[in-house]
PDB file of N, CA and C in Angstrom:
ATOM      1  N   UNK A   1     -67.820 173.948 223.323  1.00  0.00           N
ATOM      2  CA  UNK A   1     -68.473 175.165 223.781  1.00  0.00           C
ATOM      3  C   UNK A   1     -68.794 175.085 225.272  1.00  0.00           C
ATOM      4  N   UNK A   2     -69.259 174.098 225.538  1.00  0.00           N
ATOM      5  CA  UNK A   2     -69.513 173.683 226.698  1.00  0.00           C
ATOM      6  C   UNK A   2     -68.727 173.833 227.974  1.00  0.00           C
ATOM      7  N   UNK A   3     -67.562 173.145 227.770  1.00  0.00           N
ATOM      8  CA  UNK A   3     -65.946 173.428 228.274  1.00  0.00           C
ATOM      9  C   UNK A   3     -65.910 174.857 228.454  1.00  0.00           C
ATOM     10  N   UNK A   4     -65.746 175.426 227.475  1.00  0.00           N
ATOM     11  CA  UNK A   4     -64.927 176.950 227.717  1.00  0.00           C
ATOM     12  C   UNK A   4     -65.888 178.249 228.913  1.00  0.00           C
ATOM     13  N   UNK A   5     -67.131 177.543 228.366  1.00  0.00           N
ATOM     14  CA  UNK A   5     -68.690 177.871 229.218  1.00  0.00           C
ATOM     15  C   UNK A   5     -67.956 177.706 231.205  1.00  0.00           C
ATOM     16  N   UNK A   6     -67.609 176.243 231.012  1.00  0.00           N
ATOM     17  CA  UNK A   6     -66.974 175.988 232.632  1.00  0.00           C
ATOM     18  C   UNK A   6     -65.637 176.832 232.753  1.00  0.00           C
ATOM     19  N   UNK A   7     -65.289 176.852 231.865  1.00  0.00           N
ATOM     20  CA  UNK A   7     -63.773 177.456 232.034  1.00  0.00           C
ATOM     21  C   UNK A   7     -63.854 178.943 232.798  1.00  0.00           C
ATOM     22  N   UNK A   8     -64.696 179.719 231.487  1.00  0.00           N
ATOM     23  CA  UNK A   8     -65.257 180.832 231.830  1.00  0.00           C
ATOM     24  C   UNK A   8     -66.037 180.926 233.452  1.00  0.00           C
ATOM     25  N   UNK A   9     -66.756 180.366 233.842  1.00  0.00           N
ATOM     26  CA  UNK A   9     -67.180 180.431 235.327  1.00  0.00           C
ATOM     27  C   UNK A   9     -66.732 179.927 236.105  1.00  0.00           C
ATOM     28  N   UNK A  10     -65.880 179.314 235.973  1.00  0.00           N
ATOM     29  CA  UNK A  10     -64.532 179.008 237.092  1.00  0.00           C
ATOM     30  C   UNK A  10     -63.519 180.324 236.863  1.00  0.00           C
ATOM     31  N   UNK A  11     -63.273 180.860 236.192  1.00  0.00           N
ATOM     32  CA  UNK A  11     -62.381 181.448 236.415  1.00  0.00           C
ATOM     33  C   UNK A  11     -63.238 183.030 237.174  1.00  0.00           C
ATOM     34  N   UNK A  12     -64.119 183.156 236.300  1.00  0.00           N
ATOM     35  CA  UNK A  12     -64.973 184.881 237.506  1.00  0.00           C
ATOM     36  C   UNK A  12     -65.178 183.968 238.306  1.00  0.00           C
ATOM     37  N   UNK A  13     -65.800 182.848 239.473  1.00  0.00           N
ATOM     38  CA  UNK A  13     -65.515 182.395 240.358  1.00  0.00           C
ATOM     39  C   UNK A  13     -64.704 183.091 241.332  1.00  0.00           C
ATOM     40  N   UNK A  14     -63.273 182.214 240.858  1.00  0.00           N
ATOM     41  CA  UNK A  14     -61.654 182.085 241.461  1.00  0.00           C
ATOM     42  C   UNK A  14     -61.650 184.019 241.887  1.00  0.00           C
ATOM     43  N   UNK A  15     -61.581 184.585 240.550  1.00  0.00           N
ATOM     44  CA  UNK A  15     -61.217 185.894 240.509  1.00  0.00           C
ATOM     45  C   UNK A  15     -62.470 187.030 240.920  1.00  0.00           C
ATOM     46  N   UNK A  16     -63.846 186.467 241.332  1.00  0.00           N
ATOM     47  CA  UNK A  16     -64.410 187.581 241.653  1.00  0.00           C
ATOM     48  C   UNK A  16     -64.933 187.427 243.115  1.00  0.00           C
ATOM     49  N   UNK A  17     -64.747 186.499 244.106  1.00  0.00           N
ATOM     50  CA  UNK A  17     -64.704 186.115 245.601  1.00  0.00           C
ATOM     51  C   UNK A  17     -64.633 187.811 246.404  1.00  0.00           C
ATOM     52  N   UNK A  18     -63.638 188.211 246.084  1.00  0.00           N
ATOM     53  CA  UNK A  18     -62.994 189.347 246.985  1.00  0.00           C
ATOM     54  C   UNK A  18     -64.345 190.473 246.838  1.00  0.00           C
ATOM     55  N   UNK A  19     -64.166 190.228 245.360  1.00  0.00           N
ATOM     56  CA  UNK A  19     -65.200 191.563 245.049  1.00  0.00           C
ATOM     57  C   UNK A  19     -67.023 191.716 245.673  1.00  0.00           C
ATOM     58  N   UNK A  20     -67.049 190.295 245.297  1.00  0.00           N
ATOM     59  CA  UNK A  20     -68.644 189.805 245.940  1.00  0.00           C
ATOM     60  C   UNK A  20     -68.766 189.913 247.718  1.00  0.00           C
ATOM     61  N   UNK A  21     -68.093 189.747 248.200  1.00  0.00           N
ATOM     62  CA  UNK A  21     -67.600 189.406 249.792  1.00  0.00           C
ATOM     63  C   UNK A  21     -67.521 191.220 250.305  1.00  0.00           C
ATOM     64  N   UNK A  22     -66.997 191.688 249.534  1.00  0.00           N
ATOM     65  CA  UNK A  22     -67.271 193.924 249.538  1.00  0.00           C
ATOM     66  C   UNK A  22     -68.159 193.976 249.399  1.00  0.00           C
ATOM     67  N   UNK A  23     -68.967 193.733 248.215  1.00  0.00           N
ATOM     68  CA  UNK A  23     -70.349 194.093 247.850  1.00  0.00           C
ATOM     69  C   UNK A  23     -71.291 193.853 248.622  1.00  0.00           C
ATOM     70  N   UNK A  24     -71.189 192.184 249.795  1.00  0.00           N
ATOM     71  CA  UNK A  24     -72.194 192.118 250.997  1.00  0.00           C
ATOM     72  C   UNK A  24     -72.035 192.782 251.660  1.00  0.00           C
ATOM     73  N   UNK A  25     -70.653 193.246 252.136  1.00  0.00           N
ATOM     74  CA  UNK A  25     -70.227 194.056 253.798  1.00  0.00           C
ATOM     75  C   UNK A  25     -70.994 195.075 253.286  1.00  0.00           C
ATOM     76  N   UNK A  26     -71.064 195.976 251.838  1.00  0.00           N
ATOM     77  CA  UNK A  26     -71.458 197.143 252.141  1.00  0.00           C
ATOM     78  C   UNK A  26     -72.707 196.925 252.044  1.00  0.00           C
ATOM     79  N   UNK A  27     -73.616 196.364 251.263  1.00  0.00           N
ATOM     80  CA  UNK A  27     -74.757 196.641 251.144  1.00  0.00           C
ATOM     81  C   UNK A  27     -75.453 195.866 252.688  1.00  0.00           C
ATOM     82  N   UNK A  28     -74.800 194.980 253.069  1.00  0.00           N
ATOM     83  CA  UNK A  28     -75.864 194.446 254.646  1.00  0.00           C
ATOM     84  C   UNK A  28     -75.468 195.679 255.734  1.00  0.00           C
ATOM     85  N   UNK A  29     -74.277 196.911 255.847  1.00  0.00           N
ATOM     86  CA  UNK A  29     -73.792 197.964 256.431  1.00  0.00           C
ATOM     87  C   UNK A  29     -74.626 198.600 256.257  1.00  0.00           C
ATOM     88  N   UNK A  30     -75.150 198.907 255.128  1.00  0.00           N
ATOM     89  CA  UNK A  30     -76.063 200.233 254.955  1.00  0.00           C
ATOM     90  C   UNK A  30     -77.361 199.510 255.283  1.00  0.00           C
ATOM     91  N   UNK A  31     -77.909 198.512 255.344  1.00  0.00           N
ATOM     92  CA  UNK A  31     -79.134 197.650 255.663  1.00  0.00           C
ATOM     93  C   UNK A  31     -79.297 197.839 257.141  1.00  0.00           C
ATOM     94  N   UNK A  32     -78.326 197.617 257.559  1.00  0.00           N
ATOM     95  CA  UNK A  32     -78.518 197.283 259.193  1.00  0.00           C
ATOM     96  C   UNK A  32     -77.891 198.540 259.420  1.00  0.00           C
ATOM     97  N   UNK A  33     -77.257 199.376 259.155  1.00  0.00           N
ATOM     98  CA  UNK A  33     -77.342 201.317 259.801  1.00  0.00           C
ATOM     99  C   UNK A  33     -78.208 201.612 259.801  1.00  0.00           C
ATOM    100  N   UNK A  34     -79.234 201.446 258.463  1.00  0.00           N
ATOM    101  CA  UNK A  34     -79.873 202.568 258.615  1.00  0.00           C
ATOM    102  C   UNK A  34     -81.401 201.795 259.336  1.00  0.00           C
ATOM    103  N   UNK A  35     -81.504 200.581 259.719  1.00  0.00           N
ATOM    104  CA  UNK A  35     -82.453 199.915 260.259  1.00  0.00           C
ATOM    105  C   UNK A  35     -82.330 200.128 261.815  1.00  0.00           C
ATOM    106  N   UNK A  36     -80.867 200.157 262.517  1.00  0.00           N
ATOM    107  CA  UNK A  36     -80.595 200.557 263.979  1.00  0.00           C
ATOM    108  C   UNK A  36     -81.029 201.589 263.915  1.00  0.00           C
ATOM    109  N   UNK A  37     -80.034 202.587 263.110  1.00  0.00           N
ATOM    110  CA  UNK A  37     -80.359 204.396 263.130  1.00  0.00           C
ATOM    111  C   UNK A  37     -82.343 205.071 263.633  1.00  0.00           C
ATOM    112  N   UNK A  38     -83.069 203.881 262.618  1.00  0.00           N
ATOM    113  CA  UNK A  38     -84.239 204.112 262.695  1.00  0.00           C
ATOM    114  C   UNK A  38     -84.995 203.370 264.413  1.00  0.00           C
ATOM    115  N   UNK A  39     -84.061 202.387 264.929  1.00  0.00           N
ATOM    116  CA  UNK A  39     -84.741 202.511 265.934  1.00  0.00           C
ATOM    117  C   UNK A  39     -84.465 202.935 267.547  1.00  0.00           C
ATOM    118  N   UNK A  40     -83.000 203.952 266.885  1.00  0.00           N
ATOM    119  CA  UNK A  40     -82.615 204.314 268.217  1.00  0.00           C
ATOM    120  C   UNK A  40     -83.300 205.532 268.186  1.00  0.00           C
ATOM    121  N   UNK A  41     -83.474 206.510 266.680  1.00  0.00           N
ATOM    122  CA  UNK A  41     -84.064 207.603 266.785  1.00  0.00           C
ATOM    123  C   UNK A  41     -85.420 207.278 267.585  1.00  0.00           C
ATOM    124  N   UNK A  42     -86.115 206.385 267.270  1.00  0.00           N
ATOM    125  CA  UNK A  42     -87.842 206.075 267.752  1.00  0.00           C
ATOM    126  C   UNK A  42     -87.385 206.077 268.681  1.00  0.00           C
ATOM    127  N   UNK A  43     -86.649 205.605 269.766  1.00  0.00           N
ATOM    128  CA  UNK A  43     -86.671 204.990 270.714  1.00  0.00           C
ATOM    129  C   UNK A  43     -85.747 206.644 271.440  1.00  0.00           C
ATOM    130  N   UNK A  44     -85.438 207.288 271.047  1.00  0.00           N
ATOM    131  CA  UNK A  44     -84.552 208.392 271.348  1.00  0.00           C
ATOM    132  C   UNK A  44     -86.132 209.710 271.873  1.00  0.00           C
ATOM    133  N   UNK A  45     -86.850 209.518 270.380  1.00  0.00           N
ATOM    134  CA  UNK A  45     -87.816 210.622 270.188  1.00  0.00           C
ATOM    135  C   UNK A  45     -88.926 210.056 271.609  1.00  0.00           C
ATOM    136  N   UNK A  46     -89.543 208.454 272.054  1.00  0.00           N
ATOM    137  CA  UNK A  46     -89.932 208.219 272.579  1.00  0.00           C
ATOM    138  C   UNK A  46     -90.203 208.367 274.098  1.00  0.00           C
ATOM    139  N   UNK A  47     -89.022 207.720 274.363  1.00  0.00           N
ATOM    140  CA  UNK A  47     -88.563 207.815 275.865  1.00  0.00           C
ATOM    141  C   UNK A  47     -87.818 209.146 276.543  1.00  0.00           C
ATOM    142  N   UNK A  48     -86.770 209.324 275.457  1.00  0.00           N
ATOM    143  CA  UNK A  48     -85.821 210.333 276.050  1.00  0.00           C
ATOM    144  C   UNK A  48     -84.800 210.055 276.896  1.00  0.00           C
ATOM    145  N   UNK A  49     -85.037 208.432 277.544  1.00  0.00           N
ATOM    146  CA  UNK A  49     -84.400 207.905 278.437  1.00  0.00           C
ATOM    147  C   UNK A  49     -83.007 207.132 277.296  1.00  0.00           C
ATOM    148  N   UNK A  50     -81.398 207.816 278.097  1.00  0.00           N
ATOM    149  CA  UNK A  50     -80.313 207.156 277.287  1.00  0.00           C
ATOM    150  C   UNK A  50     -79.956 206.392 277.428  1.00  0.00           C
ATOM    151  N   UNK A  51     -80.353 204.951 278.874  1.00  0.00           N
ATOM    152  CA  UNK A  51     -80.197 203.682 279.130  1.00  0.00           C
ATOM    153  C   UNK A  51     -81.322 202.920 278.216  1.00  0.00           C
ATOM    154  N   UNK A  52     -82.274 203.476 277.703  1.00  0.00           N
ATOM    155  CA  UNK A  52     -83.555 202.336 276.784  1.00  0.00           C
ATOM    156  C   UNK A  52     -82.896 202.809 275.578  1.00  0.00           C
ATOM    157  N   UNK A  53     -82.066 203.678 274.963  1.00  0.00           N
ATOM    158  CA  UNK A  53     -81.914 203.993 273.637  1.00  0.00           C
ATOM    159  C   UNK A  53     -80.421 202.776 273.761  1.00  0.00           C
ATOM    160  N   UNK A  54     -79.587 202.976 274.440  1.00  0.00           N
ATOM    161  CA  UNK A  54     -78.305 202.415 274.194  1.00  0.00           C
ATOM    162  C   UNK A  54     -78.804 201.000 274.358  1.00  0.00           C
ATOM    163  N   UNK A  55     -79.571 200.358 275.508  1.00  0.00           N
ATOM    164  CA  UNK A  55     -79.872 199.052 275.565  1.00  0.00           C
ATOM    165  C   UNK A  55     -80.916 198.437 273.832  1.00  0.00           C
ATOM    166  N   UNK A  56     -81.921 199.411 273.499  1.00  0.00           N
ATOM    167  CA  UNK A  56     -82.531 198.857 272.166  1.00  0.00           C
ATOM    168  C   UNK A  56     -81.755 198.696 271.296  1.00  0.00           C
ATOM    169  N   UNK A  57     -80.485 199.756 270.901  1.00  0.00           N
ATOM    170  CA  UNK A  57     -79.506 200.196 269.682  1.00  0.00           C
ATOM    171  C   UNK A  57     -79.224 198.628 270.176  1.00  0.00           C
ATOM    172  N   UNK A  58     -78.922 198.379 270.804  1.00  0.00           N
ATOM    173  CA  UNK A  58     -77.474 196.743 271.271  1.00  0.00           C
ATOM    174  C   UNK A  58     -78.517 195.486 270.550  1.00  0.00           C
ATOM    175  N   UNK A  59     -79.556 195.952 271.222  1.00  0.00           N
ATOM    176  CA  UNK A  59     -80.644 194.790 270.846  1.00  0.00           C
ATOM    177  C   UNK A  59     -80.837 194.773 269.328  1.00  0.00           C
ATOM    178  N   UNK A  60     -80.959 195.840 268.489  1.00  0.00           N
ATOM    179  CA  UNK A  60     -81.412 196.306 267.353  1.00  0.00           C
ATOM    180  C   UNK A  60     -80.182 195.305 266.452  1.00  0.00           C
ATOM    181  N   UNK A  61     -78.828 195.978 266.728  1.00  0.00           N
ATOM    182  CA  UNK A  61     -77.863 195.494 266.320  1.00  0.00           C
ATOM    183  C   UNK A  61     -77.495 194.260 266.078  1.00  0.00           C
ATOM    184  N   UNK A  62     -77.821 193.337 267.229  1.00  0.00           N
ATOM    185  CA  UNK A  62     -77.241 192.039 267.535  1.00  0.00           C
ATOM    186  C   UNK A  62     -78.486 191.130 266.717  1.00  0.00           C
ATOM    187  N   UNK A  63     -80.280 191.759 266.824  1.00  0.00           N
ATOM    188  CA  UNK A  63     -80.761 191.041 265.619  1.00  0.00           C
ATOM    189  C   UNK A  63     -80.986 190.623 264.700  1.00  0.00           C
ATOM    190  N   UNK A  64     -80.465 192.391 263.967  1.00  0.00           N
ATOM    191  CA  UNK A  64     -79.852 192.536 262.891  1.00  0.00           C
ATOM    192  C   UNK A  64     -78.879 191.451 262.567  1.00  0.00           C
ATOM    193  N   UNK A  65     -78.090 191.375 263.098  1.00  0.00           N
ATOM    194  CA  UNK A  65     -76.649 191.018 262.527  1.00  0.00           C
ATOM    195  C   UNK A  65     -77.259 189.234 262.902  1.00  0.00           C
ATOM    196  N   UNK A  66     -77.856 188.403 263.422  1.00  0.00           N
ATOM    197  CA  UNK A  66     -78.221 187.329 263.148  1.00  0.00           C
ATOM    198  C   UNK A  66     -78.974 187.122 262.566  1.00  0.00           C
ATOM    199  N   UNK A  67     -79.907 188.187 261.980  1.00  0.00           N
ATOM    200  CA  UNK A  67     -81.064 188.103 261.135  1.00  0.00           C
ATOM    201  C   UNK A  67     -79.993 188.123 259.659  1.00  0.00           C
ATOM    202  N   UNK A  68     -79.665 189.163 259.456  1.00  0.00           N
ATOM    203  CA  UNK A  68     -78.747 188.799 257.918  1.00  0.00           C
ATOM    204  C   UNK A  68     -77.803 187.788 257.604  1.00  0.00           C
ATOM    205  N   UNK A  69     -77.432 187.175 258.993  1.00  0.00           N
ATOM    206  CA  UNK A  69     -76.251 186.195 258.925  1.00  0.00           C
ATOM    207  C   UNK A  69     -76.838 184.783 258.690  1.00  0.00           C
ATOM    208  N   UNK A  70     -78.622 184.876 258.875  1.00  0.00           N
ATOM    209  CA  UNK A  70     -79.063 183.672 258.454  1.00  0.00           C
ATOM    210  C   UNK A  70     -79.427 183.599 256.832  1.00  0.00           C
ATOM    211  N   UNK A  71     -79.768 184.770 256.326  1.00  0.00           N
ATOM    212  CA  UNK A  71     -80.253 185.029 255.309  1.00  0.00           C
ATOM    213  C   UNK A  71     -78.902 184.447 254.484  1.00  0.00           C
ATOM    214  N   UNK A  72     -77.790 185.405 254.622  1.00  0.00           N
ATOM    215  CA  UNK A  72     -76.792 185.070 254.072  1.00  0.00           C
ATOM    216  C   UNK A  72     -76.402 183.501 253.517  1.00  0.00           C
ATOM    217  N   UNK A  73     -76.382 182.603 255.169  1.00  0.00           N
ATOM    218  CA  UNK A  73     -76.723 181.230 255.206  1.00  0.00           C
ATOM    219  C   UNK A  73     -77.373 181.053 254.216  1.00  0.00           C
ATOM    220  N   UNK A  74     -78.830 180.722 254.035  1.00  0.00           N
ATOM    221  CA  UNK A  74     -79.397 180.399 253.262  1.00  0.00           C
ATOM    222  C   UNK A  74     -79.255 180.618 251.619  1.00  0.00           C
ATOM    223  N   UNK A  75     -78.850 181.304 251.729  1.00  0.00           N
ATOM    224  CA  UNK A  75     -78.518 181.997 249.824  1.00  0.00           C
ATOM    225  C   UNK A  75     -77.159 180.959 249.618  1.00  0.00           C
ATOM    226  N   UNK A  76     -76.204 181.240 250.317  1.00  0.00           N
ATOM    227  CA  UNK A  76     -75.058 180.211 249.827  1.00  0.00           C
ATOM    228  C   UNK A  76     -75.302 178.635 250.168  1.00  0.00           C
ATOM    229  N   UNK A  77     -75.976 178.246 251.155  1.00  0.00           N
ATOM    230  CA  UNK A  77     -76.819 176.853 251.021  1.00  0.00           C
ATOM    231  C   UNK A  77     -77.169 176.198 250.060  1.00  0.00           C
ATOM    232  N   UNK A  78     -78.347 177.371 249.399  1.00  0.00           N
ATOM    233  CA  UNK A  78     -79.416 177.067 248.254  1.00  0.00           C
ATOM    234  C   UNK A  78     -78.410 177.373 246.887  1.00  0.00           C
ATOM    235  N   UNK A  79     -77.856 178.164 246.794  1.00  0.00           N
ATOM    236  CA  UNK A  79     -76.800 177.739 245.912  1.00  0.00           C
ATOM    237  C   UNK A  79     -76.004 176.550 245.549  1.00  0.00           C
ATOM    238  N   UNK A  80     -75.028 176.474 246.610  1.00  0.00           N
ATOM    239  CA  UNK A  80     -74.854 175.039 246.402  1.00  0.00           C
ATOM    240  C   UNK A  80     -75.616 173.992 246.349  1.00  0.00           C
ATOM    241  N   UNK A  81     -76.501 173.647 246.777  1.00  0.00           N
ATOM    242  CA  UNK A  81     -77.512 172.567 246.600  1.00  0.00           C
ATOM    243  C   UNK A  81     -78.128 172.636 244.865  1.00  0.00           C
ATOM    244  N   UNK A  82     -78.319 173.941 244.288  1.00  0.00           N
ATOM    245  CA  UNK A  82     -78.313 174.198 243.226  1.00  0.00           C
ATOM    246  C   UNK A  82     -77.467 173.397 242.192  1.00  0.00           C
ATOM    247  N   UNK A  83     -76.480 173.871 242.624  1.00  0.00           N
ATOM    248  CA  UNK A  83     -75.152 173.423 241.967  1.00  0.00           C
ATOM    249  C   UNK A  83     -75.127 172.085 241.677  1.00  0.00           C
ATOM    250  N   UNK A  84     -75.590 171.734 242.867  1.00  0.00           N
ATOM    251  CA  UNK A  84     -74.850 169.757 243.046  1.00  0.00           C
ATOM    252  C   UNK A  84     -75.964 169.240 242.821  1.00  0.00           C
ATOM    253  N   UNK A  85     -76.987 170.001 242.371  1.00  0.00           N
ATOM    254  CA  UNK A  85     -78.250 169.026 241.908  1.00  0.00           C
ATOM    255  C   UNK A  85     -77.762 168.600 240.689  1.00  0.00           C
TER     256      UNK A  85
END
């Protein structure tokens, strides 16, 4: 029973990579749109000025995108360490 148990999760493994790897792009896409979106509008409604909106959007973006890319890190880290415990 045991066996077929590994068999079985090696194989959605092997065969579900592609699908899981879509499922982040979209859901961290819509995370970090609609988290920029919200601070170029503030920053749009605020100033009015289109050099502080385009310079925050860049800033917004680029934290974003290292802020989830650590998170990410960490989840497949702690997984494996999981694993190999």
């Amino acid at each position: 029973m045991k066996k077929s148990l590994y068999k079985r999760d090696r194989f959605i493994e092997k065969h579900n990579k592609g699908a899981s790897l879509f499922k982040d792009f979209i859901l961290g896409g819509q995370d970090g749109l609609v988290n920029v979106l919200g601070i170029i509008l503030g920053l749009a409604i605020g100033t009015g000025d289109i050099k502080v909106v385009i310079i925050g959007g860049l800033a917004a973006t680029f934290a974003e995108s290292v802020s989830m890319g650590a998170v990410a890190h960490n989840i497949v880290t702690r997984f494996l360490l999981k694993i190999l415990a």
